[in-house]
C-alpha atoms as a PDB file:
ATOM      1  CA  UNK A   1       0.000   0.000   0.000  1.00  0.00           C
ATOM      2  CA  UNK A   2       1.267   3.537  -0.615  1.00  0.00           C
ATOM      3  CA  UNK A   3       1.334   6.231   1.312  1.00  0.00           C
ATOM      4  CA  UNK A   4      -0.616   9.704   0.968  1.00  0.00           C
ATOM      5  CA  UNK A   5       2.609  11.680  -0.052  1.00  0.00           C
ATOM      6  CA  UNK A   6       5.143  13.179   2.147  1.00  0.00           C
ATOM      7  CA  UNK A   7       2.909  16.475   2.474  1.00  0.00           C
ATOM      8  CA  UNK A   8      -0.415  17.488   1.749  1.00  0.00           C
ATOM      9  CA  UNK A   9       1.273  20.363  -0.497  1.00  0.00           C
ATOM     10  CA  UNK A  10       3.510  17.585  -2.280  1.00  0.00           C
ATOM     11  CA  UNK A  11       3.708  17.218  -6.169  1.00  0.00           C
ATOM     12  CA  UNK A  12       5.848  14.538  -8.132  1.00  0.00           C
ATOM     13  CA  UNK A  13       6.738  13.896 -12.038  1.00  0.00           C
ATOM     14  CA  UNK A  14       9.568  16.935 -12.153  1.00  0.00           C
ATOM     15  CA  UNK A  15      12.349  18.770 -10.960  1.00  0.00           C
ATOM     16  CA  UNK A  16       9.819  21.913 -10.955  1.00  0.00           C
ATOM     17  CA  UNK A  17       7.400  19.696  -8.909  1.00  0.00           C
ATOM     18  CA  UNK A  18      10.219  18.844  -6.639  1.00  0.00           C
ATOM     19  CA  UNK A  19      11.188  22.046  -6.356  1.00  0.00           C
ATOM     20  CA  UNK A  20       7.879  23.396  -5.288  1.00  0.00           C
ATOM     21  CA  UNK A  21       7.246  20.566  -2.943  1.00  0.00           C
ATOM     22  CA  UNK A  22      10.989  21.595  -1.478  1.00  0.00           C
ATOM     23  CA  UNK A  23       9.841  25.061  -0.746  1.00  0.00           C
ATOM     24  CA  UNK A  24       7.012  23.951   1.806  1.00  0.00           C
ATOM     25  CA  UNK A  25       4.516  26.446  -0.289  1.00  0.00           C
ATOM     26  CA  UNK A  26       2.442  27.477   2.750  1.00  0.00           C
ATOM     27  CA  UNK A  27       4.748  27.679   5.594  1.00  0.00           C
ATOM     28  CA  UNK A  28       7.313  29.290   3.831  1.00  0.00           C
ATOM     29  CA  UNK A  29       4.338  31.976   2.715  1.00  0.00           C
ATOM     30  CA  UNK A  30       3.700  31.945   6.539  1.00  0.00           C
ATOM     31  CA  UNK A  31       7.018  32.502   7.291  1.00  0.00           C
ATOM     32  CA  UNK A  32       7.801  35.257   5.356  1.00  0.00           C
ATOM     33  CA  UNK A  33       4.303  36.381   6.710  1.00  0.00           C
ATOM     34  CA  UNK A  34       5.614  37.283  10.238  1.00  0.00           C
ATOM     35  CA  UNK A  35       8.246  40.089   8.487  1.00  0.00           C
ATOM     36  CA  UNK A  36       5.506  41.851   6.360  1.00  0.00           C
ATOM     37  CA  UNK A  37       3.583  41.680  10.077  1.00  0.00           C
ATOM     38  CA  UNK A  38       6.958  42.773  12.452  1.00  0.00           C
ATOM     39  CA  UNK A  39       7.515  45.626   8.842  1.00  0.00           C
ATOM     40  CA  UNK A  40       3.423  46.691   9.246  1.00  0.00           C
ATOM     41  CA  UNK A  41       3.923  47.629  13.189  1.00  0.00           C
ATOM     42  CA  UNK A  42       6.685  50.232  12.481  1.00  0.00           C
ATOM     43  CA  UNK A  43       5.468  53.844  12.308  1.00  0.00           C
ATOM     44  CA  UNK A  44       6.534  54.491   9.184  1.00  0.00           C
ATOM     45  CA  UNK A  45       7.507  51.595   5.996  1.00  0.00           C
ATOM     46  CA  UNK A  46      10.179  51.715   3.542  1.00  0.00           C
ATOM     47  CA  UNK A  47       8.718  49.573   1.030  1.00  0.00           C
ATOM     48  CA  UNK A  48      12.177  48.713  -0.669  1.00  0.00           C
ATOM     49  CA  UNK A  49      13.925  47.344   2.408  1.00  0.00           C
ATOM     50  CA  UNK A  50      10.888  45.220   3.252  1.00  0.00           C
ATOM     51  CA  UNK A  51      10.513  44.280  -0.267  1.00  0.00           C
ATOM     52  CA  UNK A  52      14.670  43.187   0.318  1.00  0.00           C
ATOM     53  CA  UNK A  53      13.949  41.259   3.065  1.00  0.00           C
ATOM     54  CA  UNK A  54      11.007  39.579   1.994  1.00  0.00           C
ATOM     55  CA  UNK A  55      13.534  37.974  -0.834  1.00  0.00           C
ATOM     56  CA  UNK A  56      16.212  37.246   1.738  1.00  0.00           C
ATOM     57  CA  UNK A  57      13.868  35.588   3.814  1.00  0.00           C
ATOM     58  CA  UNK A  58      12.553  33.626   0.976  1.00  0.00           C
ATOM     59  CA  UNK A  59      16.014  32.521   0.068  1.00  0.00           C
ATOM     60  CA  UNK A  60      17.226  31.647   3.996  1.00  0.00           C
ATOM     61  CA  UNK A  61      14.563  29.468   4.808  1.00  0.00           C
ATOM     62  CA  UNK A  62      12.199  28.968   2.089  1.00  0.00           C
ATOM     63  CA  UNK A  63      15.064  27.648   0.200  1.00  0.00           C
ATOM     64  CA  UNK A  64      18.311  26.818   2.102  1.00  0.00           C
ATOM     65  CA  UNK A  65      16.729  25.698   5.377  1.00  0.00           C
ATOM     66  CA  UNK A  66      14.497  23.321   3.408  1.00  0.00           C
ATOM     67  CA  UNK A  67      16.968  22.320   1.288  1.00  0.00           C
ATOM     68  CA  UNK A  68      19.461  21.196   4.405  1.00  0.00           C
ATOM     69  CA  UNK A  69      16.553  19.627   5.891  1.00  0.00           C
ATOM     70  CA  UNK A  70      15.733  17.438   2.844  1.00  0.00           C
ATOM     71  CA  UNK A  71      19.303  16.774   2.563  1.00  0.00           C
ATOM     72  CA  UNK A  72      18.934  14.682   5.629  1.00  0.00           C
ATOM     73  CA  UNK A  73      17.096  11.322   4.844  1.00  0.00           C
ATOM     74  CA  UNK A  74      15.110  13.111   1.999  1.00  0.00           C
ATOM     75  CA  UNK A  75      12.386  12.974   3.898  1.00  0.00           C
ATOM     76  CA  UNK A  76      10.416  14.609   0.978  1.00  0.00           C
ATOM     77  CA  UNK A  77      11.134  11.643  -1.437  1.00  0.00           C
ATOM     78  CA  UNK A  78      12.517  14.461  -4.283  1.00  0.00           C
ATOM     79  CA  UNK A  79      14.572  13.768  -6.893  1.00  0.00           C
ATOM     80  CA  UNK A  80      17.453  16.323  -5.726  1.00  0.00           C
ATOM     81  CA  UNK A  81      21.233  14.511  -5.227  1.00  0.00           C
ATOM     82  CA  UNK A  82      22.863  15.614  -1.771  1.00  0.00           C
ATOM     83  CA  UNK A  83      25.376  17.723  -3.617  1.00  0.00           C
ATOM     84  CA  UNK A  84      22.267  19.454  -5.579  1.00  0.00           C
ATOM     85  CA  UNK A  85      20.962  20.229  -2.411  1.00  0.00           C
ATOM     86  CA  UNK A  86      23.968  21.489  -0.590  1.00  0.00           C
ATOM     87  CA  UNK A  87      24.720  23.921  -3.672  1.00  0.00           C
ATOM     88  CA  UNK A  88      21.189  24.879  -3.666  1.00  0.00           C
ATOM     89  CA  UNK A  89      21.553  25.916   0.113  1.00  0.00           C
ATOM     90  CA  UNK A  90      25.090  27.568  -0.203  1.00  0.00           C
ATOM     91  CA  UNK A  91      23.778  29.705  -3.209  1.00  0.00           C
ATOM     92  CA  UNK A  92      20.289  30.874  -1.248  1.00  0.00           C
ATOM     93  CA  UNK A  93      22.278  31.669   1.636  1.00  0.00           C
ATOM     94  CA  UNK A  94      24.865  34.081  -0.577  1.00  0.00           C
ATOM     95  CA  UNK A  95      21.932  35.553  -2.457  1.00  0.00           C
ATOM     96  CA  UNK A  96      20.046  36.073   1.334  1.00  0.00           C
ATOM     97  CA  UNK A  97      23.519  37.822   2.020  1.00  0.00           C
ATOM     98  CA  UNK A  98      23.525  40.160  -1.054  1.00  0.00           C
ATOM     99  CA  UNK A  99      20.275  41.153  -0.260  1.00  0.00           C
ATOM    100  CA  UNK A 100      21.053  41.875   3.312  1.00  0.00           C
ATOM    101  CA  UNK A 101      23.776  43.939   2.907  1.00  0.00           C
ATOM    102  CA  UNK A 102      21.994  45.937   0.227  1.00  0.00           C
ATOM    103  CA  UNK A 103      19.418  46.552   2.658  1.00  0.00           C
ATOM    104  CA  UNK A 104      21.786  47.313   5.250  1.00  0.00           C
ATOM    105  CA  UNK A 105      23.104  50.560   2.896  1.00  0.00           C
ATOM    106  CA  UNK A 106      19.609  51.507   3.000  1.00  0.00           C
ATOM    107  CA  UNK A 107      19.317  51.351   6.813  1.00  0.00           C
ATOM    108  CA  UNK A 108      22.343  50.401   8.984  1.00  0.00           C
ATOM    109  CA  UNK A 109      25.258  48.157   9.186  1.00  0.00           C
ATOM    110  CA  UNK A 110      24.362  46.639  12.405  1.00  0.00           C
ATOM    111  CA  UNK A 111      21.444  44.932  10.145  1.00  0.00           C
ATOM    112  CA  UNK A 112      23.730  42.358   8.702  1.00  0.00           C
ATOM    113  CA  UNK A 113      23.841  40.810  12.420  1.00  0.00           C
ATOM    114  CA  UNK A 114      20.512  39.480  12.172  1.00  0.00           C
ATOM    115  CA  UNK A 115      21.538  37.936   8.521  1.00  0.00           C
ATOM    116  CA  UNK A 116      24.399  36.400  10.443  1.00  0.00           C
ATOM    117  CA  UNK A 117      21.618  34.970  13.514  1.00  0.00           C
ATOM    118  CA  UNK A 118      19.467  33.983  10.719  1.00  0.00           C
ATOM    119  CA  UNK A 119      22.186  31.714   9.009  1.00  0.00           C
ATOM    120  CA  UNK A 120      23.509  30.537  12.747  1.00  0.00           C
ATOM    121  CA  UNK A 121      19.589  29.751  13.019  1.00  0.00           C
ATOM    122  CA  UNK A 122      19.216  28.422   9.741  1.00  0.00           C
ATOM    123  CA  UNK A 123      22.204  25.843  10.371  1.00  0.00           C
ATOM    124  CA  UNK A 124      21.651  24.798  13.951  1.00  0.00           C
ATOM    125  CA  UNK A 125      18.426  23.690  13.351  1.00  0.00           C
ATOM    126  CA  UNK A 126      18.733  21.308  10.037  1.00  0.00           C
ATOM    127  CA  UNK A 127      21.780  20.336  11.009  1.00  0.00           C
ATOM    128  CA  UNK A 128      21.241  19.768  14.660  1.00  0.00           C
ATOM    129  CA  UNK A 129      24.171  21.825  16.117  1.00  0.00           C
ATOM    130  CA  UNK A 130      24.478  22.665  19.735  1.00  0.00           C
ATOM    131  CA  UNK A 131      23.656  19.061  20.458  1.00  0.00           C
ATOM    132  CA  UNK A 132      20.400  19.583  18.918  1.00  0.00           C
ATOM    133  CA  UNK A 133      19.279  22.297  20.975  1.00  0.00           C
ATOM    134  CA  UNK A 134      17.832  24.515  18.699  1.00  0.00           C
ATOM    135  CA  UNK A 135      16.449  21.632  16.778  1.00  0.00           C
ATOM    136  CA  UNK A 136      13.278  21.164  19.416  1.00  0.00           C
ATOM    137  CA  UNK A 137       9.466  22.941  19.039  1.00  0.00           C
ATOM    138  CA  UNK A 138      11.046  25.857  21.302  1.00  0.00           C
ATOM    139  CA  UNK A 139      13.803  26.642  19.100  1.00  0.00           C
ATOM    140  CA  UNK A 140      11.378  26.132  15.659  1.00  0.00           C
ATOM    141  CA  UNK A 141       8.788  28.279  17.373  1.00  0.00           C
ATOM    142  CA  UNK A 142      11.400  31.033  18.447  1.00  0.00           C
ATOM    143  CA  UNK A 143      13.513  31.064  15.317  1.00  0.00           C
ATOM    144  CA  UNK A 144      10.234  30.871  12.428  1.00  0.00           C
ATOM    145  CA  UNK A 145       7.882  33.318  14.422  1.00  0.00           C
ATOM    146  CA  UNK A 146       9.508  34.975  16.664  1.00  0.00           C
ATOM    147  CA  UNK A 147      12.688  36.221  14.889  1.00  0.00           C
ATOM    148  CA  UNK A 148      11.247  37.262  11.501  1.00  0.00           C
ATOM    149  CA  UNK A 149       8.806  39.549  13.006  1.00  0.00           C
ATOM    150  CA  UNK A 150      11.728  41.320  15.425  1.00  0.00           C
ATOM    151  CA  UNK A 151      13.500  41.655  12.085  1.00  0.00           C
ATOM    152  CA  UNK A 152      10.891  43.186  10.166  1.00  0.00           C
ATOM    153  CA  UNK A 153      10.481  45.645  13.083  1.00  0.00           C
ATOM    154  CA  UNK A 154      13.728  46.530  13.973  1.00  0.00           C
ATOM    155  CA  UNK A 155      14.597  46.735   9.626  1.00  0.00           C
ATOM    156  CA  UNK A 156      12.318  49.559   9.511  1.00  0.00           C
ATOM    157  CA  UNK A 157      12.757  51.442  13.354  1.00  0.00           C
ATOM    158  CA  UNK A 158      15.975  50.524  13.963  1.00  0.00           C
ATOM    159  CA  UNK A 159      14.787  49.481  17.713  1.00  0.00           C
ATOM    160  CA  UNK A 160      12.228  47.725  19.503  1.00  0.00           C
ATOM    161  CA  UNK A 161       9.297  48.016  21.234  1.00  0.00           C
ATOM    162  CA  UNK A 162       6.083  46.560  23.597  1.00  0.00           C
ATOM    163  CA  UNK A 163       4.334  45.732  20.435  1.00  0.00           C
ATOM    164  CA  UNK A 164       7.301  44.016  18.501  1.00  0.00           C
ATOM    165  CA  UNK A 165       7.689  41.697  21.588  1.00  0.00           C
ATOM    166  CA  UNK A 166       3.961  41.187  22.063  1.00  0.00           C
ATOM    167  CA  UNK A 167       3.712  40.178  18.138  1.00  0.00           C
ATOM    168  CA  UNK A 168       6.788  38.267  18.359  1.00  0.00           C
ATOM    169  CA  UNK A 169       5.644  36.365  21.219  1.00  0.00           C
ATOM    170  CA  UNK A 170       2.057  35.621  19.352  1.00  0.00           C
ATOM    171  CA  UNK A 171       4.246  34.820  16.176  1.00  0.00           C
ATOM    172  CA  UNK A 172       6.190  32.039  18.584  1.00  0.00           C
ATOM    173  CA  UNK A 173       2.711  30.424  19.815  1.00  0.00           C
ATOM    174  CA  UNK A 174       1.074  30.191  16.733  1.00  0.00           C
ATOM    175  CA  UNK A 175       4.384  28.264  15.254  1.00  0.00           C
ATOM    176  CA  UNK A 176       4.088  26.243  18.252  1.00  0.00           C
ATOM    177  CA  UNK A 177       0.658  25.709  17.280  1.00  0.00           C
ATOM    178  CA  UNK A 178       2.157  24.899  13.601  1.00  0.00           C
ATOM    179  CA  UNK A 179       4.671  22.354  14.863  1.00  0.00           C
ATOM    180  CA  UNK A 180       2.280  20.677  16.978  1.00  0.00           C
ATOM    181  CA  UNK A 181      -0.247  20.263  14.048  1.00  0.00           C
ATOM    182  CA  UNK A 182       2.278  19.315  11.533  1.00  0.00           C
ATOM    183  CA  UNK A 183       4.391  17.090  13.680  1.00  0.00           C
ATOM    184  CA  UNK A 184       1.722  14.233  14.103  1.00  0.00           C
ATOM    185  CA  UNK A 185       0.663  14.731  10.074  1.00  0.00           C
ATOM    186  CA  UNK A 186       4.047  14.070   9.164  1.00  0.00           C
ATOM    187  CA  UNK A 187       4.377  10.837  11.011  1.00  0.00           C
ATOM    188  CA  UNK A 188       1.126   9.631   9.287  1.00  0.00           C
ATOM    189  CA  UNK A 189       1.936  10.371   6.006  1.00  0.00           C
ATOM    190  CA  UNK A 190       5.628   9.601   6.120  1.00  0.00           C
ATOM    191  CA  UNK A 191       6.203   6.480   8.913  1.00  0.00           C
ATOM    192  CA  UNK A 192       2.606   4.799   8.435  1.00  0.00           C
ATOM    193  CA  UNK A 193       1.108   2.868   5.330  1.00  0.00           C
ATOM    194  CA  UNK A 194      -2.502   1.862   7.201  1.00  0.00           C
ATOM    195  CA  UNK A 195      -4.302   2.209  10.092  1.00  0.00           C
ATOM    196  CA  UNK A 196      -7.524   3.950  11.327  1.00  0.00           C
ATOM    197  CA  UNK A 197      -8.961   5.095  14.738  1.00  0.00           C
ATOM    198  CA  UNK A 198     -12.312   3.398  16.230  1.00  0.00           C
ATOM    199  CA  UNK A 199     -14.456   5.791  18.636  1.00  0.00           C
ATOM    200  CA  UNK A 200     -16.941   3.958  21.027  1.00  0.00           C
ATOM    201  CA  UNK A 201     -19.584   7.174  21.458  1.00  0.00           C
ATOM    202  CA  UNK A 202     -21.416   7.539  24.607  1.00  0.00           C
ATOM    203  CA  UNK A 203     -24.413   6.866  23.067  1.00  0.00           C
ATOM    204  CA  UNK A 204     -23.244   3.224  22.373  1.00  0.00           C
ATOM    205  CA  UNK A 205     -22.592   3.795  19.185  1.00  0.00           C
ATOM    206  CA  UNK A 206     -18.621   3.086  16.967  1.00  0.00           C
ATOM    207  CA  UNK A 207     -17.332   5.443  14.672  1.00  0.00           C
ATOM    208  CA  UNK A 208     -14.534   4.664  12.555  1.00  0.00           C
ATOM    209  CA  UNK A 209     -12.341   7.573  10.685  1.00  0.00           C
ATOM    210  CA  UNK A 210     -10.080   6.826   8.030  1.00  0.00           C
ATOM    211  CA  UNK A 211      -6.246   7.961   7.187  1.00  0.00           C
ATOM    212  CA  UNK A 212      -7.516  10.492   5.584  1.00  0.00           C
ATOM    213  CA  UNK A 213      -9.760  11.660   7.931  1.00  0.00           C
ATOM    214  CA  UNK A 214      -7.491  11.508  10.398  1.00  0.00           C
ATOM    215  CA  UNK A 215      -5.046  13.633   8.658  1.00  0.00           C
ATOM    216  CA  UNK A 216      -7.716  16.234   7.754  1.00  0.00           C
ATOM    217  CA  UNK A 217      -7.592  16.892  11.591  1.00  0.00           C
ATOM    218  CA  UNK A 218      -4.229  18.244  11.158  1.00  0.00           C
ATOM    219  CA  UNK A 219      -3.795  19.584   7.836  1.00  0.00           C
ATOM    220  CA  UNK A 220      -7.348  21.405   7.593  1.00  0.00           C
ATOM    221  CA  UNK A 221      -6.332  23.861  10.442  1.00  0.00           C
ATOM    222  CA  UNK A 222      -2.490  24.081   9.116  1.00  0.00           C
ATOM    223  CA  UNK A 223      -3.871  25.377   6.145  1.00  0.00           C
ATOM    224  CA  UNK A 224      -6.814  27.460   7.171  1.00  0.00           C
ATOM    225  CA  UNK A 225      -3.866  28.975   9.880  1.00  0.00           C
ATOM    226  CA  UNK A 226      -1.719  29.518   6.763  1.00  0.00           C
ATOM    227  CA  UNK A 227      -3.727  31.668   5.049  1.00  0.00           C
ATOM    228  CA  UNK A 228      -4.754  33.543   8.171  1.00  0.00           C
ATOM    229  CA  UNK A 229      -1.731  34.775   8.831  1.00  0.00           C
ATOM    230  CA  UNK A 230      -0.847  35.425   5.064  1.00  0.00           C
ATOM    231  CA  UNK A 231      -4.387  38.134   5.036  1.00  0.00           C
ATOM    232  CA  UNK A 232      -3.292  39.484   8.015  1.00  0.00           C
ATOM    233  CA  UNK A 233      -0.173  40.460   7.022  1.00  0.00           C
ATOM    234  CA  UNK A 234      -1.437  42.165   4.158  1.00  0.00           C
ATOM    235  CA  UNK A 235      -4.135  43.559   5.865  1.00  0.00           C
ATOM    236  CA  UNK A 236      -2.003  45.114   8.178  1.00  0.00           C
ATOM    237  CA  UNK A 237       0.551  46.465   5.258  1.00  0.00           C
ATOM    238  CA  UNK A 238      -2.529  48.120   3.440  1.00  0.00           C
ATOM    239  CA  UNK A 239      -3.099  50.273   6.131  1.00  0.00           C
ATOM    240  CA  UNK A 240       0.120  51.944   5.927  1.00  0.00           C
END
């Protein structure tokens, strides 16, 4: 029996399906999501920086940290080589870094020390440095939600603030949230081939749901939170 793919966002027949399915579609949208939200708290927005780090952010973890992470059991199943994937990660990270330091000309220097966190982020997690430490739900949580909205905020103010920390801090639970969600999908889709899970109601009566009904438990609200945080984003940025 096969399986239901590794994700519910995963396509197959191509290296542009591949890459697609690489890029983890929605959470690297969601992702990216958090700087347009940390940008959209700043008094003021210059559109050009966050339009910089949108692209950098793209390229550090919506392509190099996924890449790394595929490189390690291709958990995926794409058709990538290990030494594809490495070059694919060492290139997104240099063109995060061009981007970075443009950006930095446009603001400050001391900007290129979150590209240098991001990478140290970036690396410790996929490939489980620091003993794994940073590779838990905290250190997800902390370094997909928390850290893109700080640098979104701090891009454009060149400080912090109460409401940078309090969306930073709602940016870390709702990755939580994410991890949680996607964690237990994952192991259905990619350690299972079977299985099903019987309810005995209190009204005497047994109901039986399906894989796929059991998946739908996790991957309706991944996507439903994907998208929420993707129009809220934008919703906030409009207002500017």
């Amino acid at each position: 029996m096969k399986n239901d793919g590794a994700a519910f966002y995963a396509k197959q027949g191509s290296s542009r399906a591949d890459f697609c399915t690489l890029l983890h579609p929605p959470y690297t949208a969601w992702n990216i999501s958090y700087v347009a939200i940390g940008t959209a708290l700043a008094p003021t927005v210059n559109w050009l920086v966050l339009t910089i780090l949108l692209g950098s952010f793209f390229c550090g973890t919506g392509i190099a940290a996924h890449a790394l992470d595929e490189l390690s059991g291709h958990p995926l199943k794409t058709g990538f080589s290990d030494k594809s994937l490495k070059l694919m990660a060492a290139f997104s990270l240099f063109v995060a870094f061009i981007l970075f330091a443009f950006a930095s000309l446009l603001t400050t220097p001391w900007l290129l020390l979150f590209y240098g966190a991001g990478v140290f982020l970036v690396l410790a997690d996929n490939l489980e440095w620091c003993h794994g430490l940073i590779h838990t739900d905290l250190g997800f949580a902390l370094s997909w939600g928390a850290f893109p909205v700080i640098v979104g905020y701090w891009s454009q103010t060149g400080y912090f603030s109460l409401a940078a920390l309090g969306a930073a801090s709602a940016a870390t639970l709702l990755s939580l949230v994410q991890r949680s969600l996607s964690t237990q999908a994952r192991f259905v889709r990619r350690k299972t081939f079977g299985g099903s899970a019987l309810f005995h109601t209190a009204d005497n009566h047994d109901i039986q749901w399906d894989r796929q009904k059991l998946l739908s438990t996790w991957e309706k609200p991944l996507r439903l939170l994907s998208w929420s945080v993707i129009l809220l984003a934008i919703s906030l940025l409009v207002t500017k």
